[in-house]
C-alpha atoms as a PDB file:
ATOM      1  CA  UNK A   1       0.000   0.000   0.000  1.00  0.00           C
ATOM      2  CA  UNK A   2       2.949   2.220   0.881  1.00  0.00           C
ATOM      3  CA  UNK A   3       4.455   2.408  -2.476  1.00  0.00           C
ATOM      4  CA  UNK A   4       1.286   3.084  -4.477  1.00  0.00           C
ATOM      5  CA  UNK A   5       0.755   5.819  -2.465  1.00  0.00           C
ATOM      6  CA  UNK A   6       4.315   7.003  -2.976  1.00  0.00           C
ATOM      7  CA  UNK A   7       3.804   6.301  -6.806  1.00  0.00           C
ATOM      8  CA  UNK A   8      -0.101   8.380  -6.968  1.00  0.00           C
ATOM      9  CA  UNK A   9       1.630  11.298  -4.805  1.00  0.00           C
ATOM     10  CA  UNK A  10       4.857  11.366  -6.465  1.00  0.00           C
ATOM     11  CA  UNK A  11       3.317  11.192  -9.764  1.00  0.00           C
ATOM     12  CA  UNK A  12       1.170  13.859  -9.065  1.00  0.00           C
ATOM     13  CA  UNK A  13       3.899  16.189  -7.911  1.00  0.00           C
ATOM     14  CA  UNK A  14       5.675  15.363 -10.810  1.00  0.00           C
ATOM     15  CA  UNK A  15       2.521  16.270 -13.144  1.00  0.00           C
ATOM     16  CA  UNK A  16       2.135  19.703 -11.125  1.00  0.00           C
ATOM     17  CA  UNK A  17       5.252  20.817 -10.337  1.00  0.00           C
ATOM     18  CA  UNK A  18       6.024  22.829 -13.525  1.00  0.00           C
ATOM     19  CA  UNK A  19       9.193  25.436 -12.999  1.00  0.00           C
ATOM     20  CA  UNK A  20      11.882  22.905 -11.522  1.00  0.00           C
ATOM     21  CA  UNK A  21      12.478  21.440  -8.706  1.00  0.00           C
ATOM     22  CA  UNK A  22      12.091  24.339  -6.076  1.00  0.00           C
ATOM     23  CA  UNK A  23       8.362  23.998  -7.414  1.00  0.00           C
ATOM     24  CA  UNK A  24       8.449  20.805  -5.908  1.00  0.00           C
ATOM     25  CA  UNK A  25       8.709  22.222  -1.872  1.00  0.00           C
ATOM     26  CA  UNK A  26       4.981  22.905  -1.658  1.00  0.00           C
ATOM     27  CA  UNK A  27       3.822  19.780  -2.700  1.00  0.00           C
ATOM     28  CA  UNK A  28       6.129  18.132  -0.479  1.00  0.00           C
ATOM     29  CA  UNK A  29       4.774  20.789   2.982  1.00  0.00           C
ATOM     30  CA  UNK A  30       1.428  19.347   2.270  1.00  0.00           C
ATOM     31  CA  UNK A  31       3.016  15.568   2.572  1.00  0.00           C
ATOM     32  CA  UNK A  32       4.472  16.612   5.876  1.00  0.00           C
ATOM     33  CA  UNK A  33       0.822  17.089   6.958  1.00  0.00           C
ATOM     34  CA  UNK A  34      -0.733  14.059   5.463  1.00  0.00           C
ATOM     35  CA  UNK A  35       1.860  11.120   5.843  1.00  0.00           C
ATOM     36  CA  UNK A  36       4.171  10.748   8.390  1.00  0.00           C
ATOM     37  CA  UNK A  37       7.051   9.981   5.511  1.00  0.00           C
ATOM     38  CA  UNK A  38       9.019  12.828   6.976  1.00  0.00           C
ATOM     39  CA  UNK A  39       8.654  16.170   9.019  1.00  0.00           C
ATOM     40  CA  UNK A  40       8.992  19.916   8.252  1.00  0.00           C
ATOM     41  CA  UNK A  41      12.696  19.588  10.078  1.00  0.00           C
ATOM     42  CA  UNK A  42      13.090  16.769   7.513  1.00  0.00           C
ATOM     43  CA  UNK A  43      12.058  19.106   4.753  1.00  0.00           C
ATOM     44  CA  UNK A  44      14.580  21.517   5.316  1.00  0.00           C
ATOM     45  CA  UNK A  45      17.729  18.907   5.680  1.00  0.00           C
ATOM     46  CA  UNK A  46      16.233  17.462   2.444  1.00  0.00           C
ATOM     47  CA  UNK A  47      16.236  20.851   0.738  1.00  0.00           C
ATOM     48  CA  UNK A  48      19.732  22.035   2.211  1.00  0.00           C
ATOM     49  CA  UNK A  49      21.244  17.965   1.192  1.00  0.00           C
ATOM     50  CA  UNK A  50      19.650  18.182  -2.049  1.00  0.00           C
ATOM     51  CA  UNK A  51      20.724  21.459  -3.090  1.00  0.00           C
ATOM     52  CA  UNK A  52      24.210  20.506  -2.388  1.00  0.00           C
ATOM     53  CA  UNK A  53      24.600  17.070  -3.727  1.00  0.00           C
ATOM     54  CA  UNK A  54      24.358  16.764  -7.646  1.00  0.00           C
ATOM     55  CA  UNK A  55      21.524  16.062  -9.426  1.00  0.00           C
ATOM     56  CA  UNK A  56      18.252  17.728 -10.141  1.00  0.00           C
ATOM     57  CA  UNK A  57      16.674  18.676  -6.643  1.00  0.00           C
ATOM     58  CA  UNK A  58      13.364  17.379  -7.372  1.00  0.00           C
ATOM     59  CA  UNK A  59      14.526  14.059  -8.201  1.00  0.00           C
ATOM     60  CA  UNK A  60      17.160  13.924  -4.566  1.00  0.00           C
ATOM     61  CA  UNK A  61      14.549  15.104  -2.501  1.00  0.00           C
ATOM     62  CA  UNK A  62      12.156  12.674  -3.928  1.00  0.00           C
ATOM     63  CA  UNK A  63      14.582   9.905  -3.485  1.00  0.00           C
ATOM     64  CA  UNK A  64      15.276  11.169  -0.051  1.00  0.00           C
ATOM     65  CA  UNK A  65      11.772  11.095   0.894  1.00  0.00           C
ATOM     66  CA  UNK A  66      11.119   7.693  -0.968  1.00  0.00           C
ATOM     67  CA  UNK A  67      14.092   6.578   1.008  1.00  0.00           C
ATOM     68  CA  UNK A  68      12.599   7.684   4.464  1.00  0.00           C
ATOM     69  CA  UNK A  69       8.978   6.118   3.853  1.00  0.00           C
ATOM     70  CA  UNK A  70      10.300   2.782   2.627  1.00  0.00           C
ATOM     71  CA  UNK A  71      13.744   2.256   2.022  1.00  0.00           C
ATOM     72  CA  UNK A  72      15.490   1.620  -1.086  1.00  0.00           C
ATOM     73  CA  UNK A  73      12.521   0.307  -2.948  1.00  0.00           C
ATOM     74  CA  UNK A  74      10.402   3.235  -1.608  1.00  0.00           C
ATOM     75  CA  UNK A  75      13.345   5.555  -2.962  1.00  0.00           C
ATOM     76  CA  UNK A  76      13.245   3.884  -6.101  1.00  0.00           C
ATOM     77  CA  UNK A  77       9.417   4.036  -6.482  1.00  0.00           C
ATOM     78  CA  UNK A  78       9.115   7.864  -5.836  1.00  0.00           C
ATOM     79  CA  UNK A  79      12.149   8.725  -8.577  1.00  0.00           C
ATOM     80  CA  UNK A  80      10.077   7.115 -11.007  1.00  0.00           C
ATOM     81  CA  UNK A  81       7.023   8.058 -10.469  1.00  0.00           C
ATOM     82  CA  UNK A  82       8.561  11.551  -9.966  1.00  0.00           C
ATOM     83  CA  UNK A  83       9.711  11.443 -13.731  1.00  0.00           C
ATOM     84  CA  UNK A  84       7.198   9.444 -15.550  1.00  0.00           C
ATOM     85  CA  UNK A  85       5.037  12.573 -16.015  1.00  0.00           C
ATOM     86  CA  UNK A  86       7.443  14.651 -17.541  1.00  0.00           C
ATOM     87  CA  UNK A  87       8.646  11.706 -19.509  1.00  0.00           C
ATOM     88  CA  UNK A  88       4.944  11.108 -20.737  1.00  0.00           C
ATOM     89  CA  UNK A  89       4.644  15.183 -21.417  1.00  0.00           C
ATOM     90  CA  UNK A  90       8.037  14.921 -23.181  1.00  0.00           C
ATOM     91  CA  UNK A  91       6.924  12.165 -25.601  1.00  0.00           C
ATOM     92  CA  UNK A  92       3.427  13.755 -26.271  1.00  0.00           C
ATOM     93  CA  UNK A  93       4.974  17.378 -26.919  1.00  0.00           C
ATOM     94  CA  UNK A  94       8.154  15.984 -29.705  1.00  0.00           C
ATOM     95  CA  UNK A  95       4.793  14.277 -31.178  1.00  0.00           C
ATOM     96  CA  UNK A  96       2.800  17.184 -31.798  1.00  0.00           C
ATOM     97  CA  UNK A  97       4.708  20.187 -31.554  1.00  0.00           C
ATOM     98  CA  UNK A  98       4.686  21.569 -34.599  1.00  0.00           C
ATOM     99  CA  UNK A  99       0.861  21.900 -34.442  1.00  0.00           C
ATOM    100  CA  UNK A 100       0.832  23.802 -31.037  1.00  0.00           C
ATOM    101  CA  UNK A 101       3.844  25.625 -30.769  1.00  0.00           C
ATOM    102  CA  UNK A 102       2.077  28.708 -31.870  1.00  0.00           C
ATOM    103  CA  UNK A 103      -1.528  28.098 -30.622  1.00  0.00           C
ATOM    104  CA  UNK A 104      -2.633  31.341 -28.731  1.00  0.00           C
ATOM    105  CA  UNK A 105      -4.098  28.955 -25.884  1.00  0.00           C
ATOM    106  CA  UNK A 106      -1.343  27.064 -25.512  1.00  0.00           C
ATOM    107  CA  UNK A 107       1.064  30.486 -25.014  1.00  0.00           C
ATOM    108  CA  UNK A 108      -1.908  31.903 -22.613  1.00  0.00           C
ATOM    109  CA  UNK A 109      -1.399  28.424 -20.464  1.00  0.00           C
ATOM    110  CA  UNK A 110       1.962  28.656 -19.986  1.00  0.00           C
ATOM    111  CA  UNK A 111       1.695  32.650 -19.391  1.00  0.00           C
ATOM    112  CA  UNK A 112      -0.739  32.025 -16.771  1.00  0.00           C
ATOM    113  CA  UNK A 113       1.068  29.164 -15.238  1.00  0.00           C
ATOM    114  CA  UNK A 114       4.540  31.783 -14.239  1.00  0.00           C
ATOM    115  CA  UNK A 115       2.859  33.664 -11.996  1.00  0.00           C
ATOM    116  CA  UNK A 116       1.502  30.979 -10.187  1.00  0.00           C
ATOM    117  CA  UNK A 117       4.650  29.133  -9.896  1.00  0.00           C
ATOM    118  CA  UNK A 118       6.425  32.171  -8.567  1.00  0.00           C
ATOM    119  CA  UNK A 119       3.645  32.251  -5.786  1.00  0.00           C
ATOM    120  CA  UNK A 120       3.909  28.478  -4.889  1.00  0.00           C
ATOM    121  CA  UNK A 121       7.894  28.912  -4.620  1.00  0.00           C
ATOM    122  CA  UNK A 122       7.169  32.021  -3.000  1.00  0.00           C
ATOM    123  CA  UNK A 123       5.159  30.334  -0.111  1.00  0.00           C
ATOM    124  CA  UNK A 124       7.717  27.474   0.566  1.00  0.00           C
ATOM    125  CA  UNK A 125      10.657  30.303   0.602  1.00  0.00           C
ATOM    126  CA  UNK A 126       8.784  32.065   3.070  1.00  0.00           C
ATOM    127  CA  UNK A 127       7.718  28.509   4.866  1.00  0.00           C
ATOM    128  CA  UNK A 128      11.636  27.541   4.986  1.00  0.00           C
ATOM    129  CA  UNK A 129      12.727  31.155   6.887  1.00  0.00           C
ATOM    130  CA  UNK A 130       9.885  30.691   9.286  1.00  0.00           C
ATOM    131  CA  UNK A 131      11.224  27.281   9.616  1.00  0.00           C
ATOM    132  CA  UNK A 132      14.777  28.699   9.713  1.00  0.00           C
ATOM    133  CA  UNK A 133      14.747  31.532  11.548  1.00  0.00           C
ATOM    134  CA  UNK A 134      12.283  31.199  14.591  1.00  0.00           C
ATOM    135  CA  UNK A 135      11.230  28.698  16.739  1.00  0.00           C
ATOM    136  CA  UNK A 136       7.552  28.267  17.292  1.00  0.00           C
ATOM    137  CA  UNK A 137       7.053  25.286  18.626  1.00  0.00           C
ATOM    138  CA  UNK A 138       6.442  26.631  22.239  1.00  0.00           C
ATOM    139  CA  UNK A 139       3.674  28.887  23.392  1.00  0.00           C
ATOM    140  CA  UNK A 140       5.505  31.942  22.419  1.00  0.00           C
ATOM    141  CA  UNK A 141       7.640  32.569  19.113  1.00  0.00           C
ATOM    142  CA  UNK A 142      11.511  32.824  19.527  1.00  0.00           C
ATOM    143  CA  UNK A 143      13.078  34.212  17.032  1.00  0.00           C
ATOM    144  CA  UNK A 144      16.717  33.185  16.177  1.00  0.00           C
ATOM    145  CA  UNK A 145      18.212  36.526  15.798  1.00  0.00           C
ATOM    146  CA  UNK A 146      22.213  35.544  14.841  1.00  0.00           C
ATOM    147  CA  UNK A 147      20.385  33.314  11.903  1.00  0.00           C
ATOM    148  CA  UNK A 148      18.830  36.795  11.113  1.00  0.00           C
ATOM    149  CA  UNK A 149      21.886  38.850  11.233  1.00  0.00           C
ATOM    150  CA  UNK A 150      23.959  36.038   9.362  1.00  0.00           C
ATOM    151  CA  UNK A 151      21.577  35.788   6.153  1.00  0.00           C
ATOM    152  CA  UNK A 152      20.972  39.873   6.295  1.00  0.00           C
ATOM    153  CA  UNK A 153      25.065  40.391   6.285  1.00  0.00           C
ATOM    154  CA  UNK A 154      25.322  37.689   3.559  1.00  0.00           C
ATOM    155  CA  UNK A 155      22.095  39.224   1.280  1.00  0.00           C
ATOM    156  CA  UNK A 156      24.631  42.513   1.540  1.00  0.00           C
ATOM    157  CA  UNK A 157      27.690  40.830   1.054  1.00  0.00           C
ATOM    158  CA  UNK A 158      26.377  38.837  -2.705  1.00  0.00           C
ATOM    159  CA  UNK A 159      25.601  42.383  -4.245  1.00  0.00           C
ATOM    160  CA  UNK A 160      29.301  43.498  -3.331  1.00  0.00           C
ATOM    161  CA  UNK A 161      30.660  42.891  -6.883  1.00  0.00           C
ATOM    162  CA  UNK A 162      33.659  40.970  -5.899  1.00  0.00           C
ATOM    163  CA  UNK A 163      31.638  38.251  -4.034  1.00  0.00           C
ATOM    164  CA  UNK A 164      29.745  37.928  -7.197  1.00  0.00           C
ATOM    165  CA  UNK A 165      32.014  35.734  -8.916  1.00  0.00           C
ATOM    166  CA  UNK A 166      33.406  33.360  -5.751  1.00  0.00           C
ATOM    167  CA  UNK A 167      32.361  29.719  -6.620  1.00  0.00           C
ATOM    168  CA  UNK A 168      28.610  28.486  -4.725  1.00  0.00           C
ATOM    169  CA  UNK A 169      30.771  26.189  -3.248  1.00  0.00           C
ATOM    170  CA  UNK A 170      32.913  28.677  -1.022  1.00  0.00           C
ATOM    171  CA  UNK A 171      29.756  29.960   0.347  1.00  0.00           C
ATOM    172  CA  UNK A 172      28.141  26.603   1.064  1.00  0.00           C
ATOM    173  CA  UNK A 173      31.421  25.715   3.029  1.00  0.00           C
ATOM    174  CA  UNK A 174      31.530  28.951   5.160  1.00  0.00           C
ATOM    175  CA  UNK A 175      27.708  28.538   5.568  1.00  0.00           C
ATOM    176  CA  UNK A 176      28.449  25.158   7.039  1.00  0.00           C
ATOM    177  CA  UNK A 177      31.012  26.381   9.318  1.00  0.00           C
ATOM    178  CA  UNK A 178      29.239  29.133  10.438  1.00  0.00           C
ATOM    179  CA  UNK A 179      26.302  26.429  11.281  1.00  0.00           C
ATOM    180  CA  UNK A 180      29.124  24.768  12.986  1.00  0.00           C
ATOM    181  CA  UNK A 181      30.957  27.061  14.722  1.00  0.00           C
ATOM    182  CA  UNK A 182      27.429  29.517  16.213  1.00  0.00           C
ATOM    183  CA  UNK A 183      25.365  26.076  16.756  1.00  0.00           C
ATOM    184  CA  UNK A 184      22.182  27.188  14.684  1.00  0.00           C
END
């Protein structure tokens, strides 16, 4: 039962989740909720380990997630499932492309879709900070002011020209020790 549930929700995030694989993070929130596959604290490692690891995101966090709700085969089972619609899509579009490439509904779907995307990817961002930078799990809200003051200094710091062109990688690395060294 476990895996075709992986398969129906994974294939349906896959179907939906048009604009790449940060458009994946909502669908995954509302799995948090549903199934007990993983938890928001899960969500975020999964985001921060499958941002850093190669590989499209989408497809490592729904490994990851396969992974936690049953093993290797579950891992296996929510990959696939992940792809299959875009795979389907892909065949169907090289098929008849030529006949709606410049249909005027077709262009209106896809320039009504953006916005949308942009909100749902919108709402996770925000999700994540609340998520990363307080802690509401007791009666009152605490925020966690050095995680504050850490991603404020390094907004500032990536529009000073120079850090422009340092390799992602530095920054993931300092970001790490940082984590490391402060305890956040």
């Amino acid at each position: 039962m476990i895996f075709l549930q992986l398969f129906y929700e994974f294939f349906k995030i896959g179907l939906f989740a048009v604009g790449g694989g940060m458009a994946t993070i909502p669908f995954l929130m509302d799995l948090t909720s549903r199934y007990s596959w993983f938890t928001m604290a899960d969500l975020t490692n999964m985001i921060a380990v499958s941002e850093s690891t190669p590989g499209p995101i989408g497809i490592n966090m729904a490994t990851y997630a396969g992974f936690n709700a049953a093993g290797i085969p579950g891992a296996l089972c929510a990959t696939l499932s992940l792809v299959l619609p875009a795979w389907i899509i892909i065949i169907l579009i090289a098929k008849f492309m030529s006949s709606f490439s410049e249909n005027k509904y077709v262009k209106g779907a896809f320039y009504g879709i953006r916005p949308m995307i942009a909100a749902l990817i919108g709402y996770a961002v925000w999700q994540i900070a609340v998520i990363t930078f307080a802690d509401t799990s007791g009666p009152t809200i605490l925020f966690h002011y050095d995680a504050i003051v850490i991603c404020t200094l390094l907004l500032l710091l990536f529009q000073w020209k120079p850090c422009k062109k340092i390799h992602p990688i530095f920054w993931i690395a300092c970001g790490a020790v940082l984590g490391i060294i402060l305890k956040l």
